[in-house]
PDB file of N, CA and C in Angstrom:
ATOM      1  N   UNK A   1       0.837  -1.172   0.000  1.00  0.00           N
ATOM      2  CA  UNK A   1       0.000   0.000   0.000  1.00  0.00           C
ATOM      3  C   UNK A   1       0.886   1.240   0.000  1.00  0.00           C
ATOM      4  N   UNK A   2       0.501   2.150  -1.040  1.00  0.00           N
ATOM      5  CA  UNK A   2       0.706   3.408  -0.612  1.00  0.00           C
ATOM      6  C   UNK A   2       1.008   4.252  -0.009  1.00  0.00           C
ATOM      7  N   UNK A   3       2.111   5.252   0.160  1.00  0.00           N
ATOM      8  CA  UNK A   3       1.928   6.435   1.880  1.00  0.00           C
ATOM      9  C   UNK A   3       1.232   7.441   1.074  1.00  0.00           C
ATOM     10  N   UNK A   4       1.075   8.254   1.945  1.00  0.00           N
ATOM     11  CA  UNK A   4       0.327   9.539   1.499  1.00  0.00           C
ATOM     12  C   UNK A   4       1.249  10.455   0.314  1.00  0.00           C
ATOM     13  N   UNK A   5       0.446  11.260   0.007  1.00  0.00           N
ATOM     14  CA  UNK A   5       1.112  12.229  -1.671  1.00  0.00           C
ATOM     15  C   UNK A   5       1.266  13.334  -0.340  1.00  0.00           C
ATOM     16  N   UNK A   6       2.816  13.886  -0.378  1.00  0.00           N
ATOM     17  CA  UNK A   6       2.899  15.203   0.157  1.00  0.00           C
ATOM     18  C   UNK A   6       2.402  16.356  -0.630  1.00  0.00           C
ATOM     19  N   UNK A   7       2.008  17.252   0.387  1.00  0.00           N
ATOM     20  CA  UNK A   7       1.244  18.756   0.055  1.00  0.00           C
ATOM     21  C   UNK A   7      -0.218  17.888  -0.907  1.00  0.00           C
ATOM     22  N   UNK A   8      -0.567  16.657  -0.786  1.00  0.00           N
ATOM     23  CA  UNK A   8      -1.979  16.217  -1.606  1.00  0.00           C
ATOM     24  C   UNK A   8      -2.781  16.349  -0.556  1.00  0.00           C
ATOM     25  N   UNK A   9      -4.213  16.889  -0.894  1.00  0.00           N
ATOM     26  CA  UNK A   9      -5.167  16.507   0.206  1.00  0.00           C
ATOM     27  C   UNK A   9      -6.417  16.420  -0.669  1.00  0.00           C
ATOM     28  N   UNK A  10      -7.529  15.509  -0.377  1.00  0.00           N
ATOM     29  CA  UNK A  10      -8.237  15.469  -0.700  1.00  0.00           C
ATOM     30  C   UNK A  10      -9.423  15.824   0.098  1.00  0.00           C
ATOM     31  N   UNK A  11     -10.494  17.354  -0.283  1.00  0.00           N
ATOM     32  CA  UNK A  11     -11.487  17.202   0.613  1.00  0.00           C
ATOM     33  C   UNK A  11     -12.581  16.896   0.037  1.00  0.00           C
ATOM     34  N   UNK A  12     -13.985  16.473   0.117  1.00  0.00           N
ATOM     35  CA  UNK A  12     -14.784  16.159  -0.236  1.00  0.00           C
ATOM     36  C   UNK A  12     -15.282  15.405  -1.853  1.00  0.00           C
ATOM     37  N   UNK A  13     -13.800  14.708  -1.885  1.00  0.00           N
ATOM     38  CA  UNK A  13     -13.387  14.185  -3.614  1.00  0.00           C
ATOM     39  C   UNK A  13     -12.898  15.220  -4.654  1.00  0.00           C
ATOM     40  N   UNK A  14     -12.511  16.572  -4.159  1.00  0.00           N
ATOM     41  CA  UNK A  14     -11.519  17.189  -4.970  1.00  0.00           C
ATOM     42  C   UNK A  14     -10.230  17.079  -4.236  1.00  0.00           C
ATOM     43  N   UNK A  15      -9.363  17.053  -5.040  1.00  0.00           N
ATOM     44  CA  UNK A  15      -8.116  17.322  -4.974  1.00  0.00           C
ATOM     45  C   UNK A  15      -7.253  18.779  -4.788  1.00  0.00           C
ATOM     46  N   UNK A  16      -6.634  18.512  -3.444  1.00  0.00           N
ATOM     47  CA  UNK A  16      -5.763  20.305  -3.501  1.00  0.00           C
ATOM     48  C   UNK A  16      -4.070  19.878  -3.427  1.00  0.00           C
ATOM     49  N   UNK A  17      -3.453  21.056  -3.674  1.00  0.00           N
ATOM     50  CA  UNK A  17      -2.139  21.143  -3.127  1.00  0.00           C
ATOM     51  C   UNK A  17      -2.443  21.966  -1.906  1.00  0.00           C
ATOM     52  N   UNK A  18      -1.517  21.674  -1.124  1.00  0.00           N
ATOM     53  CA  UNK A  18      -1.375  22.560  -0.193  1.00  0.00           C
ATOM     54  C   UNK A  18      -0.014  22.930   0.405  1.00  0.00           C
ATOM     55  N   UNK A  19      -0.070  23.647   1.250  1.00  0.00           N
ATOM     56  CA  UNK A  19       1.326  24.223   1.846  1.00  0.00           C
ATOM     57  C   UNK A  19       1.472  25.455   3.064  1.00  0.00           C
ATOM     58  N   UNK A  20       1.574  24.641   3.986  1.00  0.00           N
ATOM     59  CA  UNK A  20       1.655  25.802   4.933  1.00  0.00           C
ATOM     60  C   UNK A  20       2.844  26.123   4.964  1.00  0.00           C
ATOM     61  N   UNK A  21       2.032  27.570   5.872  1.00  0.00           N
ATOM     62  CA  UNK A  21       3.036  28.883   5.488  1.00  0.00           C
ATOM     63  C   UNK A  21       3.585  29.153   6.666  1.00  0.00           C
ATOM     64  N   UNK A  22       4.460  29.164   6.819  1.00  0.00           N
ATOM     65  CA  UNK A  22       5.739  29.483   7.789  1.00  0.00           C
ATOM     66  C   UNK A  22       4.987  30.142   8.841  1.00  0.00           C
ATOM     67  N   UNK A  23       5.014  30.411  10.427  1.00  0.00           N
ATOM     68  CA  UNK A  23       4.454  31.176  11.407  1.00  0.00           C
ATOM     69  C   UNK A  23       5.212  32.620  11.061  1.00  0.00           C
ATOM     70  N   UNK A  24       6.143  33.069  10.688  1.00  0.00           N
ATOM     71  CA  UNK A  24       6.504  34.174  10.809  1.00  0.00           C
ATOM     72  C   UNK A  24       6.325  35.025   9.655  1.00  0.00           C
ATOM     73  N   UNK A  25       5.495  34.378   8.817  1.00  0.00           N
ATOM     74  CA  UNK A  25       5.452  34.990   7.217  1.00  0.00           C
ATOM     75  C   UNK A  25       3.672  34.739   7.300  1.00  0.00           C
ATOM     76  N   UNK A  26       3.099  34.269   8.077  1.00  0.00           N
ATOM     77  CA  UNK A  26       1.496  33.943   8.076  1.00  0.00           C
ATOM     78  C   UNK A  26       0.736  35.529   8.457  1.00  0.00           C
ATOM     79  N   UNK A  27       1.447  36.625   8.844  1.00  0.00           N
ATOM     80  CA  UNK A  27       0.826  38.076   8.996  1.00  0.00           C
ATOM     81  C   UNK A  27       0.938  38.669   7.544  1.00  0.00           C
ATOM     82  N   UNK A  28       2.060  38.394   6.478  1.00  0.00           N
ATOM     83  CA  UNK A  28       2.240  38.878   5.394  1.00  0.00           C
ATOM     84  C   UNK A  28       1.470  38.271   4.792  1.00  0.00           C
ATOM     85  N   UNK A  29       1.121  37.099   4.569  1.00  0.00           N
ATOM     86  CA  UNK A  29       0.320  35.994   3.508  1.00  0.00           C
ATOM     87  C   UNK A  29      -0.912  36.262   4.097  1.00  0.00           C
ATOM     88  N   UNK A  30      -1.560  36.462   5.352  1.00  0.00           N
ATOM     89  CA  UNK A  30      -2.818  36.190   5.875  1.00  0.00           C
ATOM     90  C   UNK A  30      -3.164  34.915   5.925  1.00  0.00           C
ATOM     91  N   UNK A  31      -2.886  33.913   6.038  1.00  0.00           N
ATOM     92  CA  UNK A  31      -3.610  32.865   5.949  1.00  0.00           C
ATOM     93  C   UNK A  31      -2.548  32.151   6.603  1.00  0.00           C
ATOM     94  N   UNK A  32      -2.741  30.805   7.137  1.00  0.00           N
ATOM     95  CA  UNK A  32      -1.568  29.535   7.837  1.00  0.00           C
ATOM     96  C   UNK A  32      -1.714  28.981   7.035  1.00  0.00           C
ATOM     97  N   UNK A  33      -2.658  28.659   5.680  1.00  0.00           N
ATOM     98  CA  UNK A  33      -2.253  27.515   4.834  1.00  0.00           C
ATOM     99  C   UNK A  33      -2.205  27.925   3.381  1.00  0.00           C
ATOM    100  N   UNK A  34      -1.876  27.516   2.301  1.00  0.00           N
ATOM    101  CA  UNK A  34      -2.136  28.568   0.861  1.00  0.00           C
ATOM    102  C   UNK A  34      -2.406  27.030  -0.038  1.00  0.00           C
ATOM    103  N   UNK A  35      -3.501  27.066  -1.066  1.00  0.00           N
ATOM    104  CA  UNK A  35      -4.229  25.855  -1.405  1.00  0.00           C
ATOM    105  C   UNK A  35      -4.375  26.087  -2.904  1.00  0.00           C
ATOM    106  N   UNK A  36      -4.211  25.085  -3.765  1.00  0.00           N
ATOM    107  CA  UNK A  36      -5.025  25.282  -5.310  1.00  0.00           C
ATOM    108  C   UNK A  36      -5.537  23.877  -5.711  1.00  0.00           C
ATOM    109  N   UNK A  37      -6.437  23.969  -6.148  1.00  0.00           N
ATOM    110  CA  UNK A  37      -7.857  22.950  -6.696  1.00  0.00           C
ATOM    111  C   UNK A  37      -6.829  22.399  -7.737  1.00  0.00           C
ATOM    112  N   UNK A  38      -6.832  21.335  -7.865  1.00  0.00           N
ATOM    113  CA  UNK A  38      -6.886  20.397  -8.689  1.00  0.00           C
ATOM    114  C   UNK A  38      -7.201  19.194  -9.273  1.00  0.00           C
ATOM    115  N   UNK A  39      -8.531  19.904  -8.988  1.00  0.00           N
ATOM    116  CA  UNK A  39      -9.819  18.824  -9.948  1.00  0.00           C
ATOM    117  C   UNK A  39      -9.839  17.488  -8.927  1.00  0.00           C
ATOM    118  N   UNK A  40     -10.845  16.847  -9.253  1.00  0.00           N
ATOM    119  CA  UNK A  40     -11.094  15.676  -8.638  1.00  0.00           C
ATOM    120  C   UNK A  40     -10.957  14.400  -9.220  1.00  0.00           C
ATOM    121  N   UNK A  41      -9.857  14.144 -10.317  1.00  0.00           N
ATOM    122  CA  UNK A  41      -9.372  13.079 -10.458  1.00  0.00           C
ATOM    123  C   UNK A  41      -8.290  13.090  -9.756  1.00  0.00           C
ATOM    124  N   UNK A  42      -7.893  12.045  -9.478  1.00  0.00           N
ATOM    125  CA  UNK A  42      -6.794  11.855  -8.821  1.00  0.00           C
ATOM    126  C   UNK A  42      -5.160  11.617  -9.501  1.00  0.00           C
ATOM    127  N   UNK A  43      -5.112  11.208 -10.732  1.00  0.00           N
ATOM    128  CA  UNK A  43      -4.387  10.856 -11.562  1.00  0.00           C
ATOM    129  C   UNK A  43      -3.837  12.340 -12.100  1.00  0.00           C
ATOM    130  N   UNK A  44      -5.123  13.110 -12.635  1.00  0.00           N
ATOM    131  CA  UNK A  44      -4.719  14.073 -13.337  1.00  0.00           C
ATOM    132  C   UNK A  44      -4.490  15.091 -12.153  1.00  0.00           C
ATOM    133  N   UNK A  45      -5.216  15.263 -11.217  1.00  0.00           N
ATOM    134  CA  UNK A  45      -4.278  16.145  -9.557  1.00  0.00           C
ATOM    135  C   UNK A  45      -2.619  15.115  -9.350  1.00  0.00           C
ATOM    136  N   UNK A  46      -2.379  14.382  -9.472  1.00  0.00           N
ATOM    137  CA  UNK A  46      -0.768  13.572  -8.985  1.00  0.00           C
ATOM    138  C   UNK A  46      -0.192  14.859 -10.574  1.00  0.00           C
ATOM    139  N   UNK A  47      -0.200  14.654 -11.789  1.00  0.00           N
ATOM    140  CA  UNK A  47       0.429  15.523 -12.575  1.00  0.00           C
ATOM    141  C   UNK A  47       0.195  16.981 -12.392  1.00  0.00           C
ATOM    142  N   UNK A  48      -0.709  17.585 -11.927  1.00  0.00           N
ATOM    143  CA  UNK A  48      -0.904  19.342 -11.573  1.00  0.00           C
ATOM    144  C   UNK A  48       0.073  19.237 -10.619  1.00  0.00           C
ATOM    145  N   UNK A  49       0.139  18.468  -9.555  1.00  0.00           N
ATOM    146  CA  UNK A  49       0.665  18.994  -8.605  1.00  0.00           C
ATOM    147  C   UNK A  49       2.231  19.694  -7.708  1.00  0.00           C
ATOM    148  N   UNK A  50       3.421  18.909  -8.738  1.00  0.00           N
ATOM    149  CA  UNK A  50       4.442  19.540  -8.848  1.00  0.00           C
ATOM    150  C   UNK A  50       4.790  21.058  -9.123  1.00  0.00           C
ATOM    151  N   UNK A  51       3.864  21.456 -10.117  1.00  0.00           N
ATOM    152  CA  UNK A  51       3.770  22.723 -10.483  1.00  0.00           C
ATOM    153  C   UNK A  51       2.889  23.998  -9.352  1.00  0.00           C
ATOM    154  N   UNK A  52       1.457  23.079  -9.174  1.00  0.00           N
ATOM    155  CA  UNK A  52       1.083  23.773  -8.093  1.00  0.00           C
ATOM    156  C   UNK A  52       1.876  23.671  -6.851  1.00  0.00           C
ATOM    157  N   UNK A  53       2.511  23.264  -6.938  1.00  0.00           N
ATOM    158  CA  UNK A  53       3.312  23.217  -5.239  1.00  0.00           C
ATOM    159  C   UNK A  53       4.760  24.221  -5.267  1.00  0.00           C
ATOM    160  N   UNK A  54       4.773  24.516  -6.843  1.00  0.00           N
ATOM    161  CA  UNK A  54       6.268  25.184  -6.787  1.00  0.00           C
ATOM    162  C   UNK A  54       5.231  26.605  -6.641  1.00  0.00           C
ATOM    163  N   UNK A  55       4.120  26.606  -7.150  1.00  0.00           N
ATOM    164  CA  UNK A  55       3.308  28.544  -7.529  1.00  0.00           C
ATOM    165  C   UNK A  55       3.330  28.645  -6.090  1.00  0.00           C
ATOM    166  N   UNK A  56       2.689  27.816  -4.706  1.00  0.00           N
ATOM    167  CA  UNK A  56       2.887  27.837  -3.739  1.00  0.00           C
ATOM    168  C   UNK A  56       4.017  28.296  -3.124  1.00  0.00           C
ATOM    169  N   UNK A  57       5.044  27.341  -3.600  1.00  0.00           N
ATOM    170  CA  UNK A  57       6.567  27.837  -2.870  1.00  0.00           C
ATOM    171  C   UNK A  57       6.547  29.610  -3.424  1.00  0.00           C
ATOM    172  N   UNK A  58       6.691  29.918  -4.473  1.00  0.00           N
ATOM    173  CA  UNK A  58       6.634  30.968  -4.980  1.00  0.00           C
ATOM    174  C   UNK A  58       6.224  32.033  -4.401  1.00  0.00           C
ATOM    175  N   UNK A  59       4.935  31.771  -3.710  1.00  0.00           N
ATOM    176  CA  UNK A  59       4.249  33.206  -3.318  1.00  0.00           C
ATOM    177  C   UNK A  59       4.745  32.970  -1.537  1.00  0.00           C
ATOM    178  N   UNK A  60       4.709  31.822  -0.886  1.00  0.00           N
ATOM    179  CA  UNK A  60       5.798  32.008   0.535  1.00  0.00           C
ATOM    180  C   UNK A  60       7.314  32.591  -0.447  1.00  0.00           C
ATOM    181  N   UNK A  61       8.132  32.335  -1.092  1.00  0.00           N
ATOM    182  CA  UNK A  61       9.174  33.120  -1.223  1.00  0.00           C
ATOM    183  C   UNK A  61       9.098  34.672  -1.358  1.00  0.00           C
ATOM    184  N   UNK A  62       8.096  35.085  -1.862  1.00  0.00           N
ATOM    185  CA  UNK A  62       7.673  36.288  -1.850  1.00  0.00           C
ATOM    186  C   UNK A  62       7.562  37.170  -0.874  1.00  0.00           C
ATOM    187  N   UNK A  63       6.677  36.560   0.019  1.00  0.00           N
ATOM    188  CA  UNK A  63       6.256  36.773   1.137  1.00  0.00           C
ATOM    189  C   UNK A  63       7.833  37.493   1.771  1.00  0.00           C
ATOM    190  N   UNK A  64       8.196  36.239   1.780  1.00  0.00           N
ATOM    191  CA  UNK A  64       9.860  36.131   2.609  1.00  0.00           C
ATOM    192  C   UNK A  64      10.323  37.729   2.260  1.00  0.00           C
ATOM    193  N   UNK A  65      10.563  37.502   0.884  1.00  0.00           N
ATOM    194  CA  UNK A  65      11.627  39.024   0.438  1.00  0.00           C
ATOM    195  C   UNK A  65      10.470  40.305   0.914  1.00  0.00           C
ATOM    196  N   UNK A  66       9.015  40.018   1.139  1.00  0.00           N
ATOM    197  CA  UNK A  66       8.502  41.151   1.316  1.00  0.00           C
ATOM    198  C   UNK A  66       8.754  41.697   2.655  1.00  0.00           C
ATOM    199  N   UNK A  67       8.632  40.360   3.471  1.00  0.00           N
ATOM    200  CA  UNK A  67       9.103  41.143   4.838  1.00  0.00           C
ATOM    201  C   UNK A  67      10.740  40.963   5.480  1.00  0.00           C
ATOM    202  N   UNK A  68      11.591  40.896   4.003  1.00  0.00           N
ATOM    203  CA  UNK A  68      12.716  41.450   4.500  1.00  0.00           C
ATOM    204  C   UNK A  68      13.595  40.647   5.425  1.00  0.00           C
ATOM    205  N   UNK A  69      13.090  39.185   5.580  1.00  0.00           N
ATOM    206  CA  UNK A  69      14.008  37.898   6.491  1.00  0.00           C
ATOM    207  C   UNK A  69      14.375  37.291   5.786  1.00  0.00           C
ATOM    208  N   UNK A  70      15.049  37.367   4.480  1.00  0.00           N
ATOM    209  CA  UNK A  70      15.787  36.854   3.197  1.00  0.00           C
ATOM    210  C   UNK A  70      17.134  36.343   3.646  1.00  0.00           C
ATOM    211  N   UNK A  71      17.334  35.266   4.150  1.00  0.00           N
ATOM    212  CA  UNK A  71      18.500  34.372   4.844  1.00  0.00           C
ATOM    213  C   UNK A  71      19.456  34.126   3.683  1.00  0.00           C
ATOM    214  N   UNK A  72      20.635  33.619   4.245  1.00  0.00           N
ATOM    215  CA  UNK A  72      21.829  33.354   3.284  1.00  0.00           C
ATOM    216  C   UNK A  72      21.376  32.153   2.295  1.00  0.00           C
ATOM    217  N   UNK A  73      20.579  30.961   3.308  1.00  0.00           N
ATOM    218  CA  UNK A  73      19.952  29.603   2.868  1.00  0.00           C
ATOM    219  C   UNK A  73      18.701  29.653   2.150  1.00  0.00           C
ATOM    220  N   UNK A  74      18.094  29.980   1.445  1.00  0.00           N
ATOM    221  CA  UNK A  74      17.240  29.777   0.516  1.00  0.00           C
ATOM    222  C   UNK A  74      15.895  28.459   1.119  1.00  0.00           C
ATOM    223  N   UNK A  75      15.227  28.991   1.564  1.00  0.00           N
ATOM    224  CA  UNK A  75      14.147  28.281   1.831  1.00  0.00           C
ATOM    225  C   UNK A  75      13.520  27.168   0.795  1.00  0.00           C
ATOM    226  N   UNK A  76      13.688  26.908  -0.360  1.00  0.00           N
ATOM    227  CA  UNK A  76      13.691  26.474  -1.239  1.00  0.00           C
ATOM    228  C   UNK A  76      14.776  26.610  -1.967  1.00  0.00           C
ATOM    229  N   UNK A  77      15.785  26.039  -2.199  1.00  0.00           N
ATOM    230  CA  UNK A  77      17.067  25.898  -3.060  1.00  0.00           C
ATOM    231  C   UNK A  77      16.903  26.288  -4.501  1.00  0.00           C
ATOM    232  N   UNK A  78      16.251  25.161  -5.146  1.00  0.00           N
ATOM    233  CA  UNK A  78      16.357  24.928  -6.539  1.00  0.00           C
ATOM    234  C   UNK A  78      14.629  25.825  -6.777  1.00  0.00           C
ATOM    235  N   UNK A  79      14.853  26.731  -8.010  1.00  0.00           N
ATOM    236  CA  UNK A  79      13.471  27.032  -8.625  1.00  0.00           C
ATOM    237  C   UNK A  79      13.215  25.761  -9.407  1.00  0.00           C
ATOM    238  N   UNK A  80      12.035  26.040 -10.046  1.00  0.00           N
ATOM    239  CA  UNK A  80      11.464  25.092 -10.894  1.00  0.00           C
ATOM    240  C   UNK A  80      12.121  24.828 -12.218  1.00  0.00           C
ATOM    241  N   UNK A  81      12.850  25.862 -12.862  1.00  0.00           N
ATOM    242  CA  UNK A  81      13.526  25.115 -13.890  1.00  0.00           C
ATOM    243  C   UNK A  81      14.602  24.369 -13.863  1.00  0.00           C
ATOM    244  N   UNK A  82      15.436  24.976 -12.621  1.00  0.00           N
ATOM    245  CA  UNK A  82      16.646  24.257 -11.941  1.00  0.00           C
ATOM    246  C   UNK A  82      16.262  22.573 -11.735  1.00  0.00           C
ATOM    247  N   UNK A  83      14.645  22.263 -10.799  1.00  0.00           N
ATOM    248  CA  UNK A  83      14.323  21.174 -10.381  1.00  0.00           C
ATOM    249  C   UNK A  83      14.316  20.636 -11.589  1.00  0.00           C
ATOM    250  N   UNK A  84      13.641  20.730 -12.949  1.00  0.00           N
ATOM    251  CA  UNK A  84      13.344  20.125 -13.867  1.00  0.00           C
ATOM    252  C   UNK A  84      14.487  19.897 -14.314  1.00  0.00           C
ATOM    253  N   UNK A  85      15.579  21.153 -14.868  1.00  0.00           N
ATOM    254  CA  UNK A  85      16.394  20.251 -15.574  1.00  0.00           C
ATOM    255  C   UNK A  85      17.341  19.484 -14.730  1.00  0.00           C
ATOM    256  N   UNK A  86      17.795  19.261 -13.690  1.00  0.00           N
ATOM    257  CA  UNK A  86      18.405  18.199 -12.821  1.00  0.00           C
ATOM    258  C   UNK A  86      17.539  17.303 -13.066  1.00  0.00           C
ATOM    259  N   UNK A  87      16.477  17.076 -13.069  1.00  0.00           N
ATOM    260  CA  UNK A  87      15.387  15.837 -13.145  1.00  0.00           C
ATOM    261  C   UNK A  87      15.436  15.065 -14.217  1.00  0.00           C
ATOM    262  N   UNK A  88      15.441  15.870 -15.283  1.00  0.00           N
ATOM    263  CA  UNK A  88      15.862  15.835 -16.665  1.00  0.00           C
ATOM    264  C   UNK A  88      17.376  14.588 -16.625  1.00  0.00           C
ATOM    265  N   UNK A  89      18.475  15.570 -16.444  1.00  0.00           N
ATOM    266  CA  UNK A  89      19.670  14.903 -16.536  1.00  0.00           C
ATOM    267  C   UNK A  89      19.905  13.707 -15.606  1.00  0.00           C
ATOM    268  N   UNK A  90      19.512  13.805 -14.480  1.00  0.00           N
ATOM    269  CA  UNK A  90      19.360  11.830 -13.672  1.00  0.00           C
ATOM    270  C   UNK A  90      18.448  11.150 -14.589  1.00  0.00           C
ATOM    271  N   UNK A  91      17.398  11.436 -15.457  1.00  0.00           N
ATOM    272  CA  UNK A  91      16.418  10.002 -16.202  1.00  0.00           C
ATOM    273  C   UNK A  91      17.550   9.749 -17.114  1.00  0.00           C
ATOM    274  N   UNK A  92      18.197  11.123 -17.917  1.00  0.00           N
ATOM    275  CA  UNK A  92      18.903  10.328 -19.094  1.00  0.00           C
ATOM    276  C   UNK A  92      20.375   9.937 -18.496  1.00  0.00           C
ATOM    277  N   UNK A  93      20.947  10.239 -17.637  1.00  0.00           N
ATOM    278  CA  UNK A  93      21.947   9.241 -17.158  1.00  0.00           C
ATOM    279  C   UNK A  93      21.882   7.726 -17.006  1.00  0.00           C
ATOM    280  N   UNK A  94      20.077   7.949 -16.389  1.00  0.00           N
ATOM    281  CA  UNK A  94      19.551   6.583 -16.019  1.00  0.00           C
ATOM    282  C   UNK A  94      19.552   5.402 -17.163  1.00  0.00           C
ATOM    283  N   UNK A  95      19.115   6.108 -18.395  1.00  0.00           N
ATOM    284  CA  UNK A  95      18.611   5.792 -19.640  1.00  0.00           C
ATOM    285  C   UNK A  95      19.982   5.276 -20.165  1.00  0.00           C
ATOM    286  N   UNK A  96      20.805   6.388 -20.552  1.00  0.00           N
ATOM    287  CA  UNK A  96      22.181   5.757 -20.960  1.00  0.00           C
ATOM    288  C   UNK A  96      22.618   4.516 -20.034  1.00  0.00           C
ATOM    289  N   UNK A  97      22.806   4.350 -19.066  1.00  0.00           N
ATOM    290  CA  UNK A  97      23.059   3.770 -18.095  1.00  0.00           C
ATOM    291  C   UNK A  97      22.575   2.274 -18.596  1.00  0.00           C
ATOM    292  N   UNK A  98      21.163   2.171 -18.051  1.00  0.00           N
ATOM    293  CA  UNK A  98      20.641   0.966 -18.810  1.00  0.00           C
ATOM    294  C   UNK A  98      20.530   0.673 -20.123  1.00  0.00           C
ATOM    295  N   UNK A  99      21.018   1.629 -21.270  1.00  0.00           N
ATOM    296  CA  UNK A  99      21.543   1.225 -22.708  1.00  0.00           C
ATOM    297  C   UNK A  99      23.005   0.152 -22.603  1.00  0.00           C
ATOM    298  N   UNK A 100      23.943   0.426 -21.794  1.00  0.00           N
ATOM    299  CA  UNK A 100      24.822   0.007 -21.804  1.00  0.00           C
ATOM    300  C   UNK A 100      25.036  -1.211 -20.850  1.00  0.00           C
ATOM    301  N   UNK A 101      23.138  -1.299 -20.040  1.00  0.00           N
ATOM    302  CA  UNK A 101      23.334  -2.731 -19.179  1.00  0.00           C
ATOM    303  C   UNK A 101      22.597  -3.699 -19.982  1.00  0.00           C
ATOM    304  N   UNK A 102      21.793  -3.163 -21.150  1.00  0.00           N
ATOM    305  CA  UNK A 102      21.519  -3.989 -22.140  1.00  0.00           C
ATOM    306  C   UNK A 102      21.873  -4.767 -23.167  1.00  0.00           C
ATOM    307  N   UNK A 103      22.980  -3.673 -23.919  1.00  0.00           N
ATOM    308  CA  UNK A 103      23.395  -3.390 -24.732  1.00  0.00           C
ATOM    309  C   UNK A 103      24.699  -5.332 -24.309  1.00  0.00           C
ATOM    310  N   UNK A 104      25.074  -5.103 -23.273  1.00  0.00           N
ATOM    311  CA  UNK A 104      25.917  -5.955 -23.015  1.00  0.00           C
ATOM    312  C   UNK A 104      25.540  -7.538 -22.132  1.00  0.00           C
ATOM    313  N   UNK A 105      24.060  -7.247 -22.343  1.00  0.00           N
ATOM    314  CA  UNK A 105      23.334  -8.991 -22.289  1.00  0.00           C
ATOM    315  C   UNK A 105      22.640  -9.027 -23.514  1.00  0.00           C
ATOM    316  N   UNK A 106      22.587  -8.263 -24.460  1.00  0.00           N
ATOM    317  CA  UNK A 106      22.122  -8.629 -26.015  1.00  0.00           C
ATOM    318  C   UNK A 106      23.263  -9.918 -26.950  1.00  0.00           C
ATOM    319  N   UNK A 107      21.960 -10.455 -27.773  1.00  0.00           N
ATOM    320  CA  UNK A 107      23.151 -11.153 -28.554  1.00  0.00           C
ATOM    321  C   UNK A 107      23.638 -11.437 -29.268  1.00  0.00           C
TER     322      UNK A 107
END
């Protein structure tokens, strides 16, 4: 079985991202939690949801530089194109990788 999908929640058979928001950045944002709908399949919410979870990170980073506690460490490291293309380059390492574990039990 399954563990749970982080930042997934499902209420009443829709699907959200979610993401709470830091205690010290929750007076700038107004809210303790920040949420976006993504539909009530479940399949097609598992693919929204990387993206909705980075628009999330996004507007807490905001937040951050708005009230001016902008740390040396980056509350989130990598943006989203950074995440993708690292993501990118481990499948095709992966890919080459198993070309050449094939390639050498072929016959």
């Amino acid at each position: 079985m399954a563990g749970k999908v982080r930042h997934l929640v499902n209420r009443s058979g829709r699907f959200h991202a979610r993401l709470v928001v830091p205690k010290d950045l929750r007076a700038i944002v107004g809210k303790s939690e920040l949420r976006l709908p993504l539909g009530g399949d479940y399949h097609r919410a598992l693919k929204l949801l990387p993206s909705a979870v980075t628009q999330l990170q996004l507007q807490i980073g905001e937040a951050e530089h708005k009230s001016g506690q902008v740390s040396d460490v980056p509350r989130y490291p990598m943006m989203a194109d950074q995440m993708a293309v690292a993501h990118y380059n481990r499948r095709l390492a992966f890919a080459c990788l198993m070309g050449r574990v094939l390639r050498r039990f072929a016959p």
